[in-house]
PDB file of N, CA and C in Angstrom:
ATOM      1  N   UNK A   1     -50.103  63.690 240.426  1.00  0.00           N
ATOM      2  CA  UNK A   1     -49.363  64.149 239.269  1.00  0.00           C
ATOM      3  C   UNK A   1     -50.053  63.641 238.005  1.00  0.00           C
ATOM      4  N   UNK A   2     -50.051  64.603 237.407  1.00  0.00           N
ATOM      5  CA  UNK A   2     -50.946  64.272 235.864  1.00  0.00           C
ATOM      6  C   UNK A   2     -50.079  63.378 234.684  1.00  0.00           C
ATOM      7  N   UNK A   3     -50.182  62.738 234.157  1.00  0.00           N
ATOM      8  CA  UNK A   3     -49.705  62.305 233.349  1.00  0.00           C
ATOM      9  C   UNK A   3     -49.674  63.025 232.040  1.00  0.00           C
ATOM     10  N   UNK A   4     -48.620  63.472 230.912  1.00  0.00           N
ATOM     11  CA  UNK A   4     -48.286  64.206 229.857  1.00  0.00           C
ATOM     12  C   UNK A   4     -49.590  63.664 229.047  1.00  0.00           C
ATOM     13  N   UNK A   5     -49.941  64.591 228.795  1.00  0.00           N
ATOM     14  CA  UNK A   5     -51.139  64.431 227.260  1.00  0.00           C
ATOM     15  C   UNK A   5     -50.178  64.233 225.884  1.00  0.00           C
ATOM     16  N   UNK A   6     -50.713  63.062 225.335  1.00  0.00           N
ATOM     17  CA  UNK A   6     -49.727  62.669 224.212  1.00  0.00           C
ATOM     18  C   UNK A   6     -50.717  62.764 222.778  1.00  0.00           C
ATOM     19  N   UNK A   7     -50.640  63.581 221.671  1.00  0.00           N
ATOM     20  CA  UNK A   7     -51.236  62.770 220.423  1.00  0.00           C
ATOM     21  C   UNK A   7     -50.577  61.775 219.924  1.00  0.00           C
ATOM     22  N   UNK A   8     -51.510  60.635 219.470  1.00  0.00           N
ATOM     23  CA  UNK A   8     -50.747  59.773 218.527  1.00  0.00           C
ATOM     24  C   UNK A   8     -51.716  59.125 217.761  1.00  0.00           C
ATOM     25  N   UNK A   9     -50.548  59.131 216.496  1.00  0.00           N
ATOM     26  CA  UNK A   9     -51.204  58.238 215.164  1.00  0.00           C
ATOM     27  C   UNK A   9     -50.166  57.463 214.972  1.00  0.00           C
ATOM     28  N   UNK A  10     -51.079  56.291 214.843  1.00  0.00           N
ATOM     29  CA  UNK A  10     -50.430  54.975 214.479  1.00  0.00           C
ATOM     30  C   UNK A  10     -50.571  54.639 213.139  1.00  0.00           C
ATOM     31  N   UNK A  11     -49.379  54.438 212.535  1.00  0.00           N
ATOM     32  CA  UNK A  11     -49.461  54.245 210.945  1.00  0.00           C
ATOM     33  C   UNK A  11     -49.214  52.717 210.887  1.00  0.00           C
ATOM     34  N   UNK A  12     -49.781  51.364 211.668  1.00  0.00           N
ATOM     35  CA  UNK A  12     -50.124  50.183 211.385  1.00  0.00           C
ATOM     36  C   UNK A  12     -51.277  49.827 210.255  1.00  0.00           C
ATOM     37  N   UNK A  13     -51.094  49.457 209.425  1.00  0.00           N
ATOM     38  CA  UNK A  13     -51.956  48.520 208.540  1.00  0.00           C
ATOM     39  C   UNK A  13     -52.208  49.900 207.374  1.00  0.00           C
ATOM     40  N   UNK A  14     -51.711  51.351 207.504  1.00  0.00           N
ATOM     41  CA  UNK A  14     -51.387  52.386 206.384  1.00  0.00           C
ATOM     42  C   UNK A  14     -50.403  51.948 205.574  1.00  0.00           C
ATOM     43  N   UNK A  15     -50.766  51.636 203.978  1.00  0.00           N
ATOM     44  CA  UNK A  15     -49.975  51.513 203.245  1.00  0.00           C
ATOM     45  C   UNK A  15     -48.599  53.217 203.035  1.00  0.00           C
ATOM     46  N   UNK A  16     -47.697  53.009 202.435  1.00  0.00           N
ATOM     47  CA  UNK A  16     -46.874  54.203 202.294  1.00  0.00           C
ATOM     48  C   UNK A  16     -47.790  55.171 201.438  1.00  0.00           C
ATOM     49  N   UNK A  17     -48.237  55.598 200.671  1.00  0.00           N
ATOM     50  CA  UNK A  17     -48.487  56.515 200.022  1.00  0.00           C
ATOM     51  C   UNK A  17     -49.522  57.065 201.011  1.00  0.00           C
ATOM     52  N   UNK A  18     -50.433  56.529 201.339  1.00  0.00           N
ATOM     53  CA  UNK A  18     -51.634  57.228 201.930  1.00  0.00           C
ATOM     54  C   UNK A  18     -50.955  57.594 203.685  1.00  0.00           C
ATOM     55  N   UNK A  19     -49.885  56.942 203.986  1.00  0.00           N
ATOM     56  CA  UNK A  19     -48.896  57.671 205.143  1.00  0.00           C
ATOM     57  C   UNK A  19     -48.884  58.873 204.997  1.00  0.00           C
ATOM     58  N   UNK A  20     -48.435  59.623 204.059  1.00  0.00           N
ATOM     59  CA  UNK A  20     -48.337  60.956 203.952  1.00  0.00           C
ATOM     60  C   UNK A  20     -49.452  61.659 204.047  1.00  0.00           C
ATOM     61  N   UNK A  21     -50.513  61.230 203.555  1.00  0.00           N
ATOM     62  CA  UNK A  21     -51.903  62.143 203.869  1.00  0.00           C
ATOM     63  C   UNK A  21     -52.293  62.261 205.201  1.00  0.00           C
ATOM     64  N   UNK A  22     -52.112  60.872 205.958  1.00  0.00           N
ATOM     65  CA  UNK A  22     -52.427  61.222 207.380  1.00  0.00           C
ATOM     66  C   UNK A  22     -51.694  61.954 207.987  1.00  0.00           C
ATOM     67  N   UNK A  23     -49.961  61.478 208.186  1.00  0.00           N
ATOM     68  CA  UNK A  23     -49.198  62.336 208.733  1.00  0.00           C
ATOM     69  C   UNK A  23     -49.614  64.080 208.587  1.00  0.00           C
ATOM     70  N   UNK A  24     -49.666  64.670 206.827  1.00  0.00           N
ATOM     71  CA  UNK A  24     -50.275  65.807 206.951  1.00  0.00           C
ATOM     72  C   UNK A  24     -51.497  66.538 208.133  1.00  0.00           C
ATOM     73  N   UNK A  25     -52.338  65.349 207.820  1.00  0.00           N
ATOM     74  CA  UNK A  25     -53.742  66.015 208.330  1.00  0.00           C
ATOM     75  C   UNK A  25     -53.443  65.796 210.229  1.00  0.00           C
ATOM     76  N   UNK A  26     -52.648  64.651 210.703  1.00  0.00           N
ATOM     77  CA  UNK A  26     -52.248  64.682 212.190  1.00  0.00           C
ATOM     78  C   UNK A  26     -51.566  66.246 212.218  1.00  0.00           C
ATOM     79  N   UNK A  27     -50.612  66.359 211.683  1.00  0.00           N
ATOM     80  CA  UNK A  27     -49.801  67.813 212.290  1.00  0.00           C
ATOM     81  C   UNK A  27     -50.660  68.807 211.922  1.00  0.00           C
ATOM     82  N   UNK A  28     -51.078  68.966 210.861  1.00  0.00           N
ATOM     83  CA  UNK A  28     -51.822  70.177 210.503  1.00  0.00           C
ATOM     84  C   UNK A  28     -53.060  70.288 211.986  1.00  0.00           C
ATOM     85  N   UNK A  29     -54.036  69.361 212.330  1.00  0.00           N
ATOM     86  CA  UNK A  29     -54.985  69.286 213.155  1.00  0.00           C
ATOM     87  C   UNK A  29     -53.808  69.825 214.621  1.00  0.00           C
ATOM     88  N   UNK A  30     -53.154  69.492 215.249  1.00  0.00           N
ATOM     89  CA  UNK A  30     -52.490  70.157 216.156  1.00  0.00           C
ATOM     90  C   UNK A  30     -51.606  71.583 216.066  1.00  0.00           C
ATOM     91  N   UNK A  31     -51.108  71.987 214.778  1.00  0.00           N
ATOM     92  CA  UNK A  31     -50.509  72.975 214.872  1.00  0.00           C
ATOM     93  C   UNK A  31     -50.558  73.936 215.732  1.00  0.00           C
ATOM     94  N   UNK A  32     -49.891  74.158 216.534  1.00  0.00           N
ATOM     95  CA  UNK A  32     -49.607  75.676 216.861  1.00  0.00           C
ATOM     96  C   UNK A  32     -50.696  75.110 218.668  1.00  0.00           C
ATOM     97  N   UNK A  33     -50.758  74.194 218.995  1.00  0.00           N
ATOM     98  CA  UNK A  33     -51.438  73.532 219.861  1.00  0.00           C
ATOM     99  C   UNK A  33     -50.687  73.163 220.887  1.00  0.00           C
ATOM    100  N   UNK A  34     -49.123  73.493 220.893  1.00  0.00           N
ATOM    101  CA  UNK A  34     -47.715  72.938 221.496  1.00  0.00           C
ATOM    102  C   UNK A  34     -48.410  71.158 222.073  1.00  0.00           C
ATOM    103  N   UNK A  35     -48.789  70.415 221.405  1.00  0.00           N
ATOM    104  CA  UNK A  35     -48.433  69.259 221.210  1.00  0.00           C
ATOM    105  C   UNK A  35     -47.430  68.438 221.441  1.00  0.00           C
ATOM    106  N   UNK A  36     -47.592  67.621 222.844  1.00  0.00           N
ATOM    107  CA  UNK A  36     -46.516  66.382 222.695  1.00  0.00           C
ATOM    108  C   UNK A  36     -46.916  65.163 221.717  1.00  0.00           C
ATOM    109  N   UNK A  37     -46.720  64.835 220.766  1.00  0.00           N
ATOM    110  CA  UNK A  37     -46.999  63.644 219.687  1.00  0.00           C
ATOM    111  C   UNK A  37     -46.211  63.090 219.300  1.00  0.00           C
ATOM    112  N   UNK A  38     -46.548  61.543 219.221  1.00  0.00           N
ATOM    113  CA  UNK A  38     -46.051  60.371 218.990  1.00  0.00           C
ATOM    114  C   UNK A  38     -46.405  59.680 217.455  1.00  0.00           C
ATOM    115  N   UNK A  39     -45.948  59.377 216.840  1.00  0.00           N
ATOM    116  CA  UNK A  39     -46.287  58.413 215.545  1.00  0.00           C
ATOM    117  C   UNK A  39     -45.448  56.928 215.499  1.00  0.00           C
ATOM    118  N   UNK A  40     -46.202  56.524 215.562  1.00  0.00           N
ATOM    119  CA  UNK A  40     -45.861  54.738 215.688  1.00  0.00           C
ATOM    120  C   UNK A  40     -45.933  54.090 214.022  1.00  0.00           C
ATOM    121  N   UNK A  41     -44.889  53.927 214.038  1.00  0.00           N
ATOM    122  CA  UNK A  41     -44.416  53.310 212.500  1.00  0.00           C
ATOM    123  C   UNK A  41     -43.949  52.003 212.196  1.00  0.00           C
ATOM    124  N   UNK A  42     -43.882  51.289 213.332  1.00  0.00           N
ATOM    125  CA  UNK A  42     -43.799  49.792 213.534  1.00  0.00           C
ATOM    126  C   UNK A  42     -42.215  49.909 212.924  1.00  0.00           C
ATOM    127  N   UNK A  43     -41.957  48.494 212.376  1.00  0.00           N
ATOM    128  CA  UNK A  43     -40.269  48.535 211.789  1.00  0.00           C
ATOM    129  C   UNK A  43     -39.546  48.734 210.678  1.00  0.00           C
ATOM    130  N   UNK A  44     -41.338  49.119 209.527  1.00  0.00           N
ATOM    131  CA  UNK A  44     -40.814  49.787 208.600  1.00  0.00           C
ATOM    132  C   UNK A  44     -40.088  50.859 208.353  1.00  0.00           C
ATOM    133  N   UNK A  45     -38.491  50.370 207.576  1.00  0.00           N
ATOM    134  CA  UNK A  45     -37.309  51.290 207.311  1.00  0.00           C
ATOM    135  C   UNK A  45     -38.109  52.612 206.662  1.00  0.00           C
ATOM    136  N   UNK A  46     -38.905  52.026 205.900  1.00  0.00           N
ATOM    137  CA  UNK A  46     -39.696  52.939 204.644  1.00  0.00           C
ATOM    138  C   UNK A  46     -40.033  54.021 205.361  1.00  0.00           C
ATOM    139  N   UNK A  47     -41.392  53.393 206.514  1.00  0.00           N
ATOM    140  CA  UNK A  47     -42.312  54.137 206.984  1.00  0.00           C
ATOM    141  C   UNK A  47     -41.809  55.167 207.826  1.00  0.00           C
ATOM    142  N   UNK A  48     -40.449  54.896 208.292  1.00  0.00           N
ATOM    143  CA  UNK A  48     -39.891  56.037 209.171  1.00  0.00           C
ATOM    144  C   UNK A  48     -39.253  57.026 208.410  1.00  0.00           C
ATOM    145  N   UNK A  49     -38.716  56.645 206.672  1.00  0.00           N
ATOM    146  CA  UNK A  49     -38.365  57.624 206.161  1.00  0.00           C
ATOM    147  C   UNK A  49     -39.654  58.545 205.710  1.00  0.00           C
ATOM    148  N   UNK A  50     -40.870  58.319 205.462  1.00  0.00           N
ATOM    149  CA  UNK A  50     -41.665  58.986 205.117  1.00  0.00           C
ATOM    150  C   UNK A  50     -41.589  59.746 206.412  1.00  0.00           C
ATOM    151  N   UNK A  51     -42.433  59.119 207.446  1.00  0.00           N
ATOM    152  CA  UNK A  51     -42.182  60.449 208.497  1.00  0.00           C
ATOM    153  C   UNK A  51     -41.429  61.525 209.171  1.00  0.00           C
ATOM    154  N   UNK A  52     -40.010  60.549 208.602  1.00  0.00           N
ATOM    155  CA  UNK A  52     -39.141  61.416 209.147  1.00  0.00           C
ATOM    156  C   UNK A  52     -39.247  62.663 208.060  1.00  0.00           C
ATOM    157  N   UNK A  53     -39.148  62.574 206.597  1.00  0.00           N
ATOM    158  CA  UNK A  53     -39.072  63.772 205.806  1.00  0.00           C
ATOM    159  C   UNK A  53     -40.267  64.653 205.946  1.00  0.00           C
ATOM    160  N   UNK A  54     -41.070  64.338 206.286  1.00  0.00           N
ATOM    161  CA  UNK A  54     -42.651  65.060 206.677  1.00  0.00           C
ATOM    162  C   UNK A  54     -42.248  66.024 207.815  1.00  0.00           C
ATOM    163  N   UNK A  55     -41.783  64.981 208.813  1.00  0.00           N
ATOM    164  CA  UNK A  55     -41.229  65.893 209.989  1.00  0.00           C
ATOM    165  C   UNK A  55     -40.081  67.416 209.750  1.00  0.00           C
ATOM    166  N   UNK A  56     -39.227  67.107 208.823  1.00  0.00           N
ATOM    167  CA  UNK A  56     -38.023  67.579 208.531  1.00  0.00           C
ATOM    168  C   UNK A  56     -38.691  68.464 207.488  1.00  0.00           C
ATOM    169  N   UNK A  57     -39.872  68.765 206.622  1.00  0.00           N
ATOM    170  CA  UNK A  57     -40.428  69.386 205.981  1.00  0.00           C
ATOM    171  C   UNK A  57     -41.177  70.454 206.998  1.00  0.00           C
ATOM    172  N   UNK A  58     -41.798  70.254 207.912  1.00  0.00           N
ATOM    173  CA  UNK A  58     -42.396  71.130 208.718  1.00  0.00           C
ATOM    174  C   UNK A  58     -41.406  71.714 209.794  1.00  0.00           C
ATOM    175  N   UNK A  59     -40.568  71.375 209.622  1.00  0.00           N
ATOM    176  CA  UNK A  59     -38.985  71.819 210.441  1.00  0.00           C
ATOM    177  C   UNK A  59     -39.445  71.751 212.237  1.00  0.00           C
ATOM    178  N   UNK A  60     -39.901  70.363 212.183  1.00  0.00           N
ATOM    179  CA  UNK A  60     -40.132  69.866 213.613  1.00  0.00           C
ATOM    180  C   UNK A  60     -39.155  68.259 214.276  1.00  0.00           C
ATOM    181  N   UNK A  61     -38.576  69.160 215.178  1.00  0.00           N
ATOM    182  CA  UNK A  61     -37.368  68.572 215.694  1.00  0.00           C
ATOM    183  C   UNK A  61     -38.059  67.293 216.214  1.00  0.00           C
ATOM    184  N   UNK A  62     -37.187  66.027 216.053  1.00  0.00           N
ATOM    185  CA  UNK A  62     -38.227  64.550 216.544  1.00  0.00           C
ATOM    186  C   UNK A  62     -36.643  63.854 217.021  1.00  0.00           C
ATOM    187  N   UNK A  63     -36.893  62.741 218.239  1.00  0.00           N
ATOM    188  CA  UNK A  63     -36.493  61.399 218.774  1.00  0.00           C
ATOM    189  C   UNK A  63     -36.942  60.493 217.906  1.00  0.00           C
ATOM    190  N   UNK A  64     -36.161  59.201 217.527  1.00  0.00           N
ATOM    191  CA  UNK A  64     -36.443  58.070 217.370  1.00  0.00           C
ATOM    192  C   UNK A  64     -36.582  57.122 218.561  1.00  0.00           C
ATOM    193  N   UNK A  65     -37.798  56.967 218.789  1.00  0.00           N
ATOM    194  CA  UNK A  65     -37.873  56.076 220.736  1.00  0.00           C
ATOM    195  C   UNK A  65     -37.447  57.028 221.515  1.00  0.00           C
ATOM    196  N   UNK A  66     -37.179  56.636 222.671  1.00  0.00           N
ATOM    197  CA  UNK A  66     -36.863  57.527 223.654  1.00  0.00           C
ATOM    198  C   UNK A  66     -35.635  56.926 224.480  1.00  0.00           C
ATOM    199  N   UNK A  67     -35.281  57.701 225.623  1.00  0.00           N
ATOM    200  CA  UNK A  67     -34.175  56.861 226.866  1.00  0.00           C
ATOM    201  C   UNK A  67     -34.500  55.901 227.183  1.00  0.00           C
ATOM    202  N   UNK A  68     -35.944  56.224 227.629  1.00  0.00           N
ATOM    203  CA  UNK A  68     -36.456  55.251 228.668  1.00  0.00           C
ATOM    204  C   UNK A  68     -36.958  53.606 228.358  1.00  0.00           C
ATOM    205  N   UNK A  69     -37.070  54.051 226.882  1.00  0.00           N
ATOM    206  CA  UNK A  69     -37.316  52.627 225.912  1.00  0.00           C
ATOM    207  C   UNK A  69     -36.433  52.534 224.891  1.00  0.00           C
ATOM    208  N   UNK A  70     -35.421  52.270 225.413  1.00  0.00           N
ATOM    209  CA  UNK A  70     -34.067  52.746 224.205  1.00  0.00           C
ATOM    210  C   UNK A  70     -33.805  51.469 223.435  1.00  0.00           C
ATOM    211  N   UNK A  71     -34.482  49.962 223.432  1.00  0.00           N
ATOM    212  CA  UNK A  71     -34.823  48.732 222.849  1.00  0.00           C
ATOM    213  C   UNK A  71     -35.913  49.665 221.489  1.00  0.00           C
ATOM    214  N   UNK A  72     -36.682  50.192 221.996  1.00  0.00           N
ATOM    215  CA  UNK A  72     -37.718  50.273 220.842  1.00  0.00           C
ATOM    216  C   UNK A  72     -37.772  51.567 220.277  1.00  0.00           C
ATOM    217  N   UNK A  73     -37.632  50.922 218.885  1.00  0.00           N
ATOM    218  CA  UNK A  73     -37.340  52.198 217.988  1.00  0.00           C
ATOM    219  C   UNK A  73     -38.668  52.496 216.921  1.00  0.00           C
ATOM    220  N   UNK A  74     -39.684  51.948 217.109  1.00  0.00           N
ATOM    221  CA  UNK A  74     -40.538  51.879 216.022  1.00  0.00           C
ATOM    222  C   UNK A  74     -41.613  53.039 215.899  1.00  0.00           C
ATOM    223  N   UNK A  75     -40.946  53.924 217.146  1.00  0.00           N
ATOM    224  CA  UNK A  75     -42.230  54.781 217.157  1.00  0.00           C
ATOM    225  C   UNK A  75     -41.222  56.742 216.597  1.00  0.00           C
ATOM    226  N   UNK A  76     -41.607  57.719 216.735  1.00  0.00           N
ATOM    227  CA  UNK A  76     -41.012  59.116 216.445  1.00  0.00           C
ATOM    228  C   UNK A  76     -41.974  59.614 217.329  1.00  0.00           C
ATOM    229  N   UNK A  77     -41.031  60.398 218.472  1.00  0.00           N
ATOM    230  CA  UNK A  77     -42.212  61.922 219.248  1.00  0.00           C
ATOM    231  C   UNK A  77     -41.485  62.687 219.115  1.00  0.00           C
ATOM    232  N   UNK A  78     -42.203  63.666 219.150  1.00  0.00           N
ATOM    233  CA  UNK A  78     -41.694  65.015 218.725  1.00  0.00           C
ATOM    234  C   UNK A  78     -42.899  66.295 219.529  1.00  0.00           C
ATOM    235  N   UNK A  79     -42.856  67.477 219.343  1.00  0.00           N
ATOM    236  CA  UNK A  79     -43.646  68.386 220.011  1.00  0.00           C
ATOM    237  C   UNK A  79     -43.971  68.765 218.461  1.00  0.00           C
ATOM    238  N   UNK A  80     -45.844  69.420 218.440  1.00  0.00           N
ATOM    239  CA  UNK A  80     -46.261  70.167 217.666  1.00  0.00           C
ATOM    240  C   UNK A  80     -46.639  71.681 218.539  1.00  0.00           C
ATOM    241  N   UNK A  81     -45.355  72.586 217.871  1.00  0.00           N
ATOM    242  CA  UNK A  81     -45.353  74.119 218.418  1.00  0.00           C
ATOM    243  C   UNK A  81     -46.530  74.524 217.437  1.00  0.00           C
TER     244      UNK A  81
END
């Protein structure tokens, strides 16, 4: 059994402003690629609101963590359709 192909960008040691440029250029580079992707935002409150409105701008439905790691919240996956 194969294991799920995941993208991910990790926004560790990205200050907030330049967050948004990557986040852009991650989704844009997968679009339309049906993408399972992950973004790891560590425990910044901040950093998850940036992604989350990025996300909510491209009208792509996202989890905070998952079931299976329902302790850790620092990361957002979501699918890029």
């Amino acid at each position: 059994m194969n294991p799920i192909k995941r993208e991910l960008l990790d926004l560790h040691r990205i200050n907030h402003i330049d967050a948004e440029i990557f986040i852009d250029r991650f989704i844009n580079k997968y679009w339309g690629k049906n993408s399972s992707a992950r973004i790891i935002t560590g425990n910044s409150k901040a950093m998850k609101e940036i992604v989350i409105s990025k996300l909510n701008f491209y009208n792509i439905k996202f989890t905070i963590g998952n079931e299976w790691e329902s302790t850790s919240k620092s990361f957002i996956d979501f699918l890029i359709e």
